[in-house]
PDB file of N, CA and C in Angstrom:
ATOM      1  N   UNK A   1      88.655 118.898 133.987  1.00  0.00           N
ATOM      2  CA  UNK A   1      88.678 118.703 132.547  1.00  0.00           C
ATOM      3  C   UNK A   1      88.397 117.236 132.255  1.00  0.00           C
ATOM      4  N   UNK A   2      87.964 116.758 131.770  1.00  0.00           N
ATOM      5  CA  UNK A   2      87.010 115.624 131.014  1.00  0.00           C
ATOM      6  C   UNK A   2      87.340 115.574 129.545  1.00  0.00           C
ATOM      7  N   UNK A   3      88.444 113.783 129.937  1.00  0.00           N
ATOM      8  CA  UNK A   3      88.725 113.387 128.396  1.00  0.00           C
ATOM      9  C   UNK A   3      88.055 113.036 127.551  1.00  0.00           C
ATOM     10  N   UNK A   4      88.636 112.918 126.596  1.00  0.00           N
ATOM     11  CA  UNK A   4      87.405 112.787 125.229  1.00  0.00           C
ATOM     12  C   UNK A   4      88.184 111.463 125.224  1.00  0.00           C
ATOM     13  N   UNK A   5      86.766 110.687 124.335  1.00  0.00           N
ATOM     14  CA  UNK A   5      87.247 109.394 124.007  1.00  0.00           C
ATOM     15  C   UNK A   5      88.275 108.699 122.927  1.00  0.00           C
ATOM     16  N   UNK A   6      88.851 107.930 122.939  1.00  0.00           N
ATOM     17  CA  UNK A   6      89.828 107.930 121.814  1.00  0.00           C
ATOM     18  C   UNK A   6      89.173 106.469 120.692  1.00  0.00           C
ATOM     19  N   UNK A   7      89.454 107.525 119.835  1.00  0.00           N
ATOM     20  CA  UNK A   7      88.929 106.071 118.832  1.00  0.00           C
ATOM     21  C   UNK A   7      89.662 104.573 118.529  1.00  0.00           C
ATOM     22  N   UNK A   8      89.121 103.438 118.487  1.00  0.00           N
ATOM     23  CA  UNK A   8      89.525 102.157 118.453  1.00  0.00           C
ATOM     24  C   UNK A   8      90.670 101.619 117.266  1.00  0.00           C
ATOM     25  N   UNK A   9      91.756 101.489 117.372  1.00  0.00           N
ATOM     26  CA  UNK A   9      92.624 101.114 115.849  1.00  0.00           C
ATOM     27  C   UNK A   9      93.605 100.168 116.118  1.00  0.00           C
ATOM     28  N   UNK A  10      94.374  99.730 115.346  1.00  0.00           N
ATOM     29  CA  UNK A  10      95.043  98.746 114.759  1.00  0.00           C
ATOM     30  C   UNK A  10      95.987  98.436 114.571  1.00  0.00           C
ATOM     31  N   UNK A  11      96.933  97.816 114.886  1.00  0.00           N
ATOM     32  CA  UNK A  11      98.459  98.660 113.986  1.00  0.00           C
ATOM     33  C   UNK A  11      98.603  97.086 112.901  1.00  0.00           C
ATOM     34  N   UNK A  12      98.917  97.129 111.832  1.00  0.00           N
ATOM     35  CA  UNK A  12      99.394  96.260 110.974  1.00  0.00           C
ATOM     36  C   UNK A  12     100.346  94.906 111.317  1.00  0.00           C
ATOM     37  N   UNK A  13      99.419  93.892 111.161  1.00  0.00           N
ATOM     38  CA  UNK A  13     100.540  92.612 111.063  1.00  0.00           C
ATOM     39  C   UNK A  13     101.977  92.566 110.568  1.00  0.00           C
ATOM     40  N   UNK A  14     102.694  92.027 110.514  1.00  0.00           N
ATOM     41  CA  UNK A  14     104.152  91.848 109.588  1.00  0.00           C
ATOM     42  C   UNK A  14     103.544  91.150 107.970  1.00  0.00           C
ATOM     43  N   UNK A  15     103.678  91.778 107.060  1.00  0.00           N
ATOM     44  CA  UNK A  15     103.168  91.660 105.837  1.00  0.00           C
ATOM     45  C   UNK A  15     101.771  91.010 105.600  1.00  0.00           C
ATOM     46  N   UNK A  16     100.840  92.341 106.098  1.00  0.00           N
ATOM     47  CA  UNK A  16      99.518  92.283 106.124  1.00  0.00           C
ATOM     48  C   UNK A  16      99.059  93.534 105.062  1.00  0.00           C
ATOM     49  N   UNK A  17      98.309  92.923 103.791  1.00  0.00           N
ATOM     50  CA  UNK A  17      97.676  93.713 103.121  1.00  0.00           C
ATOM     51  C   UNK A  17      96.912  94.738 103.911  1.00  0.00           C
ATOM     52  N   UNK A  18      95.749  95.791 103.265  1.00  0.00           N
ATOM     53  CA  UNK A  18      95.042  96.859 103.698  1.00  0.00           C
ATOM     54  C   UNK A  18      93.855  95.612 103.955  1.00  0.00           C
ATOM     55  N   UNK A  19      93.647  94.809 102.695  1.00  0.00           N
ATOM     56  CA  UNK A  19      92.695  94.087 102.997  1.00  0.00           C
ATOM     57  C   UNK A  19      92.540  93.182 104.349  1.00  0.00           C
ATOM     58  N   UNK A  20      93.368  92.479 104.247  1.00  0.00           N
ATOM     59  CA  UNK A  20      93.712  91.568 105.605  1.00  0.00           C
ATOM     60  C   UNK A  20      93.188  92.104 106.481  1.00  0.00           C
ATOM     61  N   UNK A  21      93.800  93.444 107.013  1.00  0.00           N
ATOM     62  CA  UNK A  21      93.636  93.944 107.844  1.00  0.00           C
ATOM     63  C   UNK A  21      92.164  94.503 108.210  1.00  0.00           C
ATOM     64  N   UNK A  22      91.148  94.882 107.083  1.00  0.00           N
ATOM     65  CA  UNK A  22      90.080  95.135 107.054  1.00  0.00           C
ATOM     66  C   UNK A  22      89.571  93.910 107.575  1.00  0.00           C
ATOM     67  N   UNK A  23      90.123  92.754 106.662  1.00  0.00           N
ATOM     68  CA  UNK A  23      88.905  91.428 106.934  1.00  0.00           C
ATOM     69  C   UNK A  23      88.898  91.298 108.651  1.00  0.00           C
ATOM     70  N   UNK A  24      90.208  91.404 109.416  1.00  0.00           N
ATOM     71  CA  UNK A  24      90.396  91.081 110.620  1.00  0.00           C
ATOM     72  C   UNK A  24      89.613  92.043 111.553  1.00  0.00           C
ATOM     73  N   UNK A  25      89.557  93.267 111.222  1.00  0.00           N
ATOM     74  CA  UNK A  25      89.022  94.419 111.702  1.00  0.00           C
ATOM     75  C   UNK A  25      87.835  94.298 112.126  1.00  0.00           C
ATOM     76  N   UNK A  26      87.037  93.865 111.196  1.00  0.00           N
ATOM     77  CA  UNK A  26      85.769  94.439 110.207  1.00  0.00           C
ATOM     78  C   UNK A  26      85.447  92.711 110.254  1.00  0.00           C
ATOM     79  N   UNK A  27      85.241  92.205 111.288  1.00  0.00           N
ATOM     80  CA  UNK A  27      85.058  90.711 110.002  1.00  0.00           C
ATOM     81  C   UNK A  27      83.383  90.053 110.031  1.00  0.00           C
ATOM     82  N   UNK A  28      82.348  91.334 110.513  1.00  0.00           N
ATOM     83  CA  UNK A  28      80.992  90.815 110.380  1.00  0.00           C
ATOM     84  C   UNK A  28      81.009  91.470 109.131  1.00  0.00           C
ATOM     85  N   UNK A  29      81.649  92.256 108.438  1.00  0.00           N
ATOM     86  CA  UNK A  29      81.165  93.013 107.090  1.00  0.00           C
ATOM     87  C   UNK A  29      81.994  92.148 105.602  1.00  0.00           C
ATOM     88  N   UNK A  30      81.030  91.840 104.836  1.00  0.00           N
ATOM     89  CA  UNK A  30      82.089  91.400 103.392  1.00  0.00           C
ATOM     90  C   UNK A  30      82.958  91.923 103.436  1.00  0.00           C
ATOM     91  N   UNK A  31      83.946  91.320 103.026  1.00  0.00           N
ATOM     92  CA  UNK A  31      85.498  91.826 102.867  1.00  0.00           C
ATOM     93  C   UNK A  31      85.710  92.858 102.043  1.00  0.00           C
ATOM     94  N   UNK A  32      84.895  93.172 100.670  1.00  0.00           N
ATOM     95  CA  UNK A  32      84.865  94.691 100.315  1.00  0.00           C
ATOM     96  C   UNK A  32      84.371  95.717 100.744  1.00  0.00           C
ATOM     97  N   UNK A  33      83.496  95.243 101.684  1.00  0.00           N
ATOM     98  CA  UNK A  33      82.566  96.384 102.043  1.00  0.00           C
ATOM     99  C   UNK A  33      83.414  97.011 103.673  1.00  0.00           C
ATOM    100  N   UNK A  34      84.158  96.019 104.079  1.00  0.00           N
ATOM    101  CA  UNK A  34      85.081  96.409 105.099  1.00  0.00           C
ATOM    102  C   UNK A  34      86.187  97.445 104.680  1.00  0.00           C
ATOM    103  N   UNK A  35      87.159  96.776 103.695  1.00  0.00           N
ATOM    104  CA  UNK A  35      88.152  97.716 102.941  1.00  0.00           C
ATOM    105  C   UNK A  35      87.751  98.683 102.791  1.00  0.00           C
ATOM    106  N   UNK A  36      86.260  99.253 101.907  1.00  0.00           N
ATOM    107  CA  UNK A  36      85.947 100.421 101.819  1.00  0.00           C
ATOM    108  C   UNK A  36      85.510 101.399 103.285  1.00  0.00           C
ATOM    109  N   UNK A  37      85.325 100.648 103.771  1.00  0.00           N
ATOM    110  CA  UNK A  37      84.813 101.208 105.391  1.00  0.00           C
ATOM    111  C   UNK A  37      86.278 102.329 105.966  1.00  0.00           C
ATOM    112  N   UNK A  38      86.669 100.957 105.896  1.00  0.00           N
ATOM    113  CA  UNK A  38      88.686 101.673 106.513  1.00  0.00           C
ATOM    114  C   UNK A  38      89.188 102.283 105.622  1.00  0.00           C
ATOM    115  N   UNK A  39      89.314 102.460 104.630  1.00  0.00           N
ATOM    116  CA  UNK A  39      89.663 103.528 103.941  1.00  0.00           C
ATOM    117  C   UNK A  39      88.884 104.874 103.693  1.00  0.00           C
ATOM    118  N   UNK A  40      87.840 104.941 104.213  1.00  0.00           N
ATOM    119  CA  UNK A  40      86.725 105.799 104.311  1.00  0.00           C
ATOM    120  C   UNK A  40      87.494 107.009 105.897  1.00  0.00           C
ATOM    121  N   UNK A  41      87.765 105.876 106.392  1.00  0.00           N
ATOM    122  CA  UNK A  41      88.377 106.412 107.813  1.00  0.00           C
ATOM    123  C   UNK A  41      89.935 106.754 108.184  1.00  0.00           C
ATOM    124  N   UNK A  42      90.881 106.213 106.738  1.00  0.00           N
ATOM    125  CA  UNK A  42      92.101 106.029 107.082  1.00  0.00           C
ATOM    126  C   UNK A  42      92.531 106.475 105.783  1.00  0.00           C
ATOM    127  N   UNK A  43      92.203 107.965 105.727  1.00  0.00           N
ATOM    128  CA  UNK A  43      92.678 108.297 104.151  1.00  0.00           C
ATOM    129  C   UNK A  43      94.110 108.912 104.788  1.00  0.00           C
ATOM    130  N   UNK A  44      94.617 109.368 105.290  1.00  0.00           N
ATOM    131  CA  UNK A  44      95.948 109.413 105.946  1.00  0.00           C
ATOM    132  C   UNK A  44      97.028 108.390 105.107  1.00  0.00           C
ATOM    133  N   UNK A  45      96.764 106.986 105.224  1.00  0.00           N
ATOM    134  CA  UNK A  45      96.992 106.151 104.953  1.00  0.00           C
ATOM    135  C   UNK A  45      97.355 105.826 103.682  1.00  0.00           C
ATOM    136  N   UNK A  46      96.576 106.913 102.722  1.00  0.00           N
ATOM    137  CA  UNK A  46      96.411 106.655 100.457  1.00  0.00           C
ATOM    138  C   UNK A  46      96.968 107.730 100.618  1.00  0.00           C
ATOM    139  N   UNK A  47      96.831 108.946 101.439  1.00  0.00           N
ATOM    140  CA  UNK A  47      97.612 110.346 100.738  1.00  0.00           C
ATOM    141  C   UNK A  47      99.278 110.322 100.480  1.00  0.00           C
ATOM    142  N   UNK A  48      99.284 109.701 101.820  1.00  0.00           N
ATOM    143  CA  UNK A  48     100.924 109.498 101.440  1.00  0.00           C
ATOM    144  C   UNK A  48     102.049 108.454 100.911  1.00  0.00           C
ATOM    145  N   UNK A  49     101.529 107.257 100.284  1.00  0.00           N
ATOM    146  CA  UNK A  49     101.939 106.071 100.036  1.00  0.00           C
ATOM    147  C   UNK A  49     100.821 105.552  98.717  1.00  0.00           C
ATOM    148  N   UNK A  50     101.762 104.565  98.164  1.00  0.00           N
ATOM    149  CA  UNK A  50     100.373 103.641  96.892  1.00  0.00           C
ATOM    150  C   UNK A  50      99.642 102.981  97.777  1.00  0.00           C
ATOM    151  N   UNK A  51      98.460 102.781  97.262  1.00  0.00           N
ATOM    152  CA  UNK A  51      97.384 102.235  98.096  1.00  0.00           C
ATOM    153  C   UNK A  51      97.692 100.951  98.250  1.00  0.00           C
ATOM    154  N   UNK A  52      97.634 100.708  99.504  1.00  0.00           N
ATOM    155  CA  UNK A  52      97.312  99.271 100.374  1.00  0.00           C
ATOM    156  C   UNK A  52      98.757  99.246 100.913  1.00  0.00           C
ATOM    157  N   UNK A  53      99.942 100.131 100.623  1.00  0.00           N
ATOM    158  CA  UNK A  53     101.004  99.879 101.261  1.00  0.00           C
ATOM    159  C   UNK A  53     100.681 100.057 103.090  1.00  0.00           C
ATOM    160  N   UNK A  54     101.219  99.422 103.869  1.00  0.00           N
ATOM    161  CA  UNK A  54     101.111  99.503 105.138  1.00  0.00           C
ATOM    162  C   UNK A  54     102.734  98.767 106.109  1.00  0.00           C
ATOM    163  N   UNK A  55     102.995  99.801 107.000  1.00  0.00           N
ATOM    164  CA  UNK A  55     103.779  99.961 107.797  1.00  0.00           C
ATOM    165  C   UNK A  55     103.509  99.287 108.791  1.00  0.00           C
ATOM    166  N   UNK A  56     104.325  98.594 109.810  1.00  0.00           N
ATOM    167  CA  UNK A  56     104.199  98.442 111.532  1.00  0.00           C
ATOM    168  C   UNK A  56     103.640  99.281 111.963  1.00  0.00           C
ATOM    169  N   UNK A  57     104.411 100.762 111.981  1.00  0.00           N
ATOM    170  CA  UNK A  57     104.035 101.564 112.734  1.00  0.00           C
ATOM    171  C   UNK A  57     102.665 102.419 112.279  1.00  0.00           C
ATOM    172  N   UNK A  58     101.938 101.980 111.215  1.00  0.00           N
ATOM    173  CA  UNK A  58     100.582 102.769 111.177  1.00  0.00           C
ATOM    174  C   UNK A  58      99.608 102.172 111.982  1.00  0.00           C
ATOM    175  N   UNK A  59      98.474 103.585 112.282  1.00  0.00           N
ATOM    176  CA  UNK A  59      97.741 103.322 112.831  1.00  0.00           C
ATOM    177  C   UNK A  59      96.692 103.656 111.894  1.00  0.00           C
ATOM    178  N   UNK A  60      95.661 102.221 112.288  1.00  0.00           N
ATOM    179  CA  UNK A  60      94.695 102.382 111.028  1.00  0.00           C
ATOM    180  C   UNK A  60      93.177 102.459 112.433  1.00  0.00           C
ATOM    181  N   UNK A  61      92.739 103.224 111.913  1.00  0.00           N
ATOM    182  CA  UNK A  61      90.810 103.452 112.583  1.00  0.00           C
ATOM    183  C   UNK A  61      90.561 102.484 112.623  1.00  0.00           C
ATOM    184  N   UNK A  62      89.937 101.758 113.384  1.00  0.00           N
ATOM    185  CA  UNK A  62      88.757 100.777 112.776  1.00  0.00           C
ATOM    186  C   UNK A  62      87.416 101.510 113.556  1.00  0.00           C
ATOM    187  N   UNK A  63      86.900 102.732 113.476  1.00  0.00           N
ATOM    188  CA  UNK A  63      85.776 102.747 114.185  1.00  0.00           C
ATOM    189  C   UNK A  63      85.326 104.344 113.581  1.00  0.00           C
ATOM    190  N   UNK A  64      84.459 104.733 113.123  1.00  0.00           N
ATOM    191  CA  UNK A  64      84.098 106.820 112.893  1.00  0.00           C
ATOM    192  C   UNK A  64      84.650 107.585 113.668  1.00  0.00           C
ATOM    193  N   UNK A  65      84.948 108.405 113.357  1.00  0.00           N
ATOM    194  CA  UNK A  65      85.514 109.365 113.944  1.00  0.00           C
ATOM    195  C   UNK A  65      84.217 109.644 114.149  1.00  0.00           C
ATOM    196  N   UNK A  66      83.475 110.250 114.503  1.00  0.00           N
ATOM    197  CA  UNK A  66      81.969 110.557 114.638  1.00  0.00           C
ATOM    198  C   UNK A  66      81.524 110.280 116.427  1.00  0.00           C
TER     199      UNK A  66
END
């Protein structure tokens, strides 16, 4: 049996915006165009909380699921 690959992510600074975390992520892409990237990938993240709240323990994508 032959693992599948696991996608690349993140876990949140100690009081690190969504943005932050994009800019750090993401940081060849404008800083909006990053945010929208990761949230494109980390809707997990808006369904259950106000947007941009972020935890220690989340794990945010930085890469497609694709």
């Amino acid at each position: 049996m032959t693992l599948s690959s696991q996608r690349r992510y993140l876990h949140p600074l100690p009081d690190e915006t969504f943005d932050e975390l994009a800019m750090r992520a993401l940081p060849e892409l404008e800083p909006s165009k990053a945010s929208e990237q990761l949230k494109s990938w980390n809707l997990h993240i808006f369904l259950r909380r106000p947007p941009g709240v972020l935890l220690g323990s989340d794990i945010v994508f930085i890469e497609d699921p694709a």
